[in-house]
N, C-alpha and C. Protein backbone atom coordinates (compact mmCIF):
# COMPACT_ATOMS: atom_id res chain seq x y z
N UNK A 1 10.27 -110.49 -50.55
CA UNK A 1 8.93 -110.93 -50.92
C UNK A 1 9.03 -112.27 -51.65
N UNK A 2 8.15 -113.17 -51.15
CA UNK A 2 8.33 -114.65 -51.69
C UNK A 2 7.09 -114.76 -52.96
N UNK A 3 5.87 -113.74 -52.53
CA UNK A 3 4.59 -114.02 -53.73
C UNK A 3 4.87 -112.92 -54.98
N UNK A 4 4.90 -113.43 -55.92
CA UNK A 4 4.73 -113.17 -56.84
C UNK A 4 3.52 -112.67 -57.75
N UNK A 5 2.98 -111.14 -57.43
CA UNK A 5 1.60 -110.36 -57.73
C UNK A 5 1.60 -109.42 -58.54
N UNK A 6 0.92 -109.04 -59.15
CA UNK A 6 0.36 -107.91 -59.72
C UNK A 6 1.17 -106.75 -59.26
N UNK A 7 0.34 -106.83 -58.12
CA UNK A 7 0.27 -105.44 -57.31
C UNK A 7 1.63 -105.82 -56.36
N UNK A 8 2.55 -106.72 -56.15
CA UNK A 8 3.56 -107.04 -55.79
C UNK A 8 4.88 -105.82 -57.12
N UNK A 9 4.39 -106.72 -58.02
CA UNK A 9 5.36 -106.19 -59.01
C UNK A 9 5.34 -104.74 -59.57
N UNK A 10 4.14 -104.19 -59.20
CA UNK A 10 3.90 -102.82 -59.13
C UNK A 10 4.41 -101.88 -58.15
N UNK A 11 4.59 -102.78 -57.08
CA UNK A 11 5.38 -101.58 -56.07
C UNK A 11 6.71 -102.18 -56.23
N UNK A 12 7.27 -102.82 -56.83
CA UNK A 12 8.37 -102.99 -56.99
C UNK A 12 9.07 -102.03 -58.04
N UNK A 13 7.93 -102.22 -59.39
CA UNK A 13 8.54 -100.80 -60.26
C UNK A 13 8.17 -99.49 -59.89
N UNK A 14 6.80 -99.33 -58.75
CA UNK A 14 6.87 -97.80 -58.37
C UNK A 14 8.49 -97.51 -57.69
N UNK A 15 8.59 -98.10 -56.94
CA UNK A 15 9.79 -98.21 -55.54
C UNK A 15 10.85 -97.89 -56.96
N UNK A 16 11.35 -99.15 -58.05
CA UNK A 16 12.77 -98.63 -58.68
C UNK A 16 12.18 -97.06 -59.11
N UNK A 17 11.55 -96.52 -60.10
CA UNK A 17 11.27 -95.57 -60.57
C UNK A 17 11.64 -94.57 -59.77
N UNK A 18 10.85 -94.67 -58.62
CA UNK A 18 11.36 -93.29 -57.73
C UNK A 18 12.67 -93.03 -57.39
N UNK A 19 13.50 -94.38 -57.08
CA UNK A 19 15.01 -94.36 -56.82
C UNK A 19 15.67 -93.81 -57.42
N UNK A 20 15.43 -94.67 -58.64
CA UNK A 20 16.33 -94.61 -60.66
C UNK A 20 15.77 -93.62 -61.23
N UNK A 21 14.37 -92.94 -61.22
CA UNK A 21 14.05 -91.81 -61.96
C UNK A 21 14.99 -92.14 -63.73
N UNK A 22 13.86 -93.31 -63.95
CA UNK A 22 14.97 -93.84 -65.39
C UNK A 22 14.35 -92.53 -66.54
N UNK A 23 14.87 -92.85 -67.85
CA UNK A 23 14.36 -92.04 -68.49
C UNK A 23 13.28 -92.41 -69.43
N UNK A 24 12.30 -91.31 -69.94
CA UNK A 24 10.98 -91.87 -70.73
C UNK A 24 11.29 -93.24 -71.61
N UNK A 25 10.61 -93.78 -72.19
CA UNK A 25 10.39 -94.90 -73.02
C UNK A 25 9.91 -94.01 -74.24
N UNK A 26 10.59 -94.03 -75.41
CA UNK A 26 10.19 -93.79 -76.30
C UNK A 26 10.00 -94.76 -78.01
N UNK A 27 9.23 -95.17 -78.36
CA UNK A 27 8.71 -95.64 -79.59
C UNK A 27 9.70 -95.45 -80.54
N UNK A 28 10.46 -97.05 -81.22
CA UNK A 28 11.33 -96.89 -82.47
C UNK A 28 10.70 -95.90 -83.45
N UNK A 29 11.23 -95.34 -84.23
CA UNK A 29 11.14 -94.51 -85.63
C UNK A 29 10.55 -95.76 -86.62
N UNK A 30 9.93 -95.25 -87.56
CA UNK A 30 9.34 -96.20 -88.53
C UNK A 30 10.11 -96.64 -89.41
N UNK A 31 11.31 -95.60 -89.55
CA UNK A 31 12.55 -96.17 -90.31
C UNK A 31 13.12 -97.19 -89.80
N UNK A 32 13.21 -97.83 -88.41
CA UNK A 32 14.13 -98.33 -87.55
C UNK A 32 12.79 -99.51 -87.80
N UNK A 33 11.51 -99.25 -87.51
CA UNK A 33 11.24 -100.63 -87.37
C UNK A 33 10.77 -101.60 -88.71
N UNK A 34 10.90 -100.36 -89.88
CA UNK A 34 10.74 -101.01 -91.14
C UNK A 34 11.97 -101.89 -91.45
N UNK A 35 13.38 -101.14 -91.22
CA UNK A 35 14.56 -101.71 -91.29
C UNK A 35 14.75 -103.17 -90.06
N UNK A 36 14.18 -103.19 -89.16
CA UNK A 36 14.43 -104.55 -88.74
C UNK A 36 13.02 -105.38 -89.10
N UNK A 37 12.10 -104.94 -89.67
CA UNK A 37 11.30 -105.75 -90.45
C UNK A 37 12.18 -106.89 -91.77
N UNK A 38 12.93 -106.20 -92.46
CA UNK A 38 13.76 -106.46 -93.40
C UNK A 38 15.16 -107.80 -92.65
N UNK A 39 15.62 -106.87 -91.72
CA UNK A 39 16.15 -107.70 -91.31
C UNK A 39 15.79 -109.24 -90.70
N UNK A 40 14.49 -108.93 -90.37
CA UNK A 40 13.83 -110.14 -89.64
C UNK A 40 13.51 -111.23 -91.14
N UNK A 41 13.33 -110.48 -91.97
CA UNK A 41 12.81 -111.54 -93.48
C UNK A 41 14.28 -112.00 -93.73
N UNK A 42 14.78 -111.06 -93.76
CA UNK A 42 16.13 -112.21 -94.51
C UNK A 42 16.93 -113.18 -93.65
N UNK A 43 16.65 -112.90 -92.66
CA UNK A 43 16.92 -114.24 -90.89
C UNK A 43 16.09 -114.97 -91.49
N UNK A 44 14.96 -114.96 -91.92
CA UNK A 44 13.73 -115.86 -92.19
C UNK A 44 14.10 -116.80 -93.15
N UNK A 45 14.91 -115.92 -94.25
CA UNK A 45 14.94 -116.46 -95.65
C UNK A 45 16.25 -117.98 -95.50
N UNK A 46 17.32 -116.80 -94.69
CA UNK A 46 18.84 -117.48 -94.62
C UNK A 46 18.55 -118.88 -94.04
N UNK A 47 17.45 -118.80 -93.08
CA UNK A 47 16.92 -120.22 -92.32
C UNK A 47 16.01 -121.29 -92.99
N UNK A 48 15.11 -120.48 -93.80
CA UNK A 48 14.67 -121.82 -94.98
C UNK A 48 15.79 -122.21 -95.82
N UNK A 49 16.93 -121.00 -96.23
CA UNK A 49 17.62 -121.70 -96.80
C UNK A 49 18.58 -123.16 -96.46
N UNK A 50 19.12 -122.97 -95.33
CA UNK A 50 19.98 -123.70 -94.63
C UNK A 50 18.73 -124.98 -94.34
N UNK A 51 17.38 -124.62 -94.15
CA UNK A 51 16.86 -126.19 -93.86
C UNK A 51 16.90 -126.81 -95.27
N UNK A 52 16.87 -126.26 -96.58
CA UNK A 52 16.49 -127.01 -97.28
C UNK A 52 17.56 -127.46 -97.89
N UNK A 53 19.07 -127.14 -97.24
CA UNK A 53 20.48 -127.24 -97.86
C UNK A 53 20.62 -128.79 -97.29
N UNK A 54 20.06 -129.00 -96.00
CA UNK A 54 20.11 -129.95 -95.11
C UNK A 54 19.33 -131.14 -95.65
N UNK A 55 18.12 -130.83 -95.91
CA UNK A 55 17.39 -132.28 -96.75
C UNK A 55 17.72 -132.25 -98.00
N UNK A 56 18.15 -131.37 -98.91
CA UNK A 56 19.00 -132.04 -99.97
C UNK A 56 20.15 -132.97 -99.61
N UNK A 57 20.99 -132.48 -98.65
CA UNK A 57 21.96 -133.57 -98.30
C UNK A 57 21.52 -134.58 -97.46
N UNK A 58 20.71 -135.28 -96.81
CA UNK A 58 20.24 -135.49 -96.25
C UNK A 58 19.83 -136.99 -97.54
N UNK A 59 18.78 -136.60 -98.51
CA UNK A 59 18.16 -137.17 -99.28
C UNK A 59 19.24 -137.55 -100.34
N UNK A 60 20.34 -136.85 -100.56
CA UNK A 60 21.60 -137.11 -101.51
C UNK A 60 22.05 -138.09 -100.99
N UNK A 61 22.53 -138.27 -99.16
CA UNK A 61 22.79 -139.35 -98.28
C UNK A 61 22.28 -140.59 -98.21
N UNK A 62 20.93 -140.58 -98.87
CA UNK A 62 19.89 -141.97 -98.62
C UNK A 62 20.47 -142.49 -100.08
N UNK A 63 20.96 -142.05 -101.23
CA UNK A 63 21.29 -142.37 -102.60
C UNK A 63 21.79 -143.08 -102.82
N UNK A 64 23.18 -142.49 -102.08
CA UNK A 64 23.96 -143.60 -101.82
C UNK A 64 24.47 -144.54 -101.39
């Protein structure tokens, strides 16, 4: 198939499903998604940190 549809991509996942018979999809635990909540802030944090490590040196660089 060259078009790219809706209803293209729908019989494409009816068709795997019936083959693969994968297993249910089930919803992280609230523990799991509170804990990569956390994780996602301190990625957040480590990255303002490192930008602002950069324009201090950066602005230390113009000093001299």
């Amino acid at each position: 198939m060259r078009n790219k549809t809706d209803r293209a991509d729908a019989s494409l996942l009816a068709r795997f499903c019936t083959a693969m018979r994968p297993s249910l999809w089930t919803p992280p635990s609230a523990e799991w998604r509170e804990l990569r909540g956390w994780v996602d802030r301190l990625q957040a944090l480590k990255d303002m940190h490192q930008q602002e490590s950069n324009r201090l040196e950066a602005h230390t660089a113009t000093l001299t």
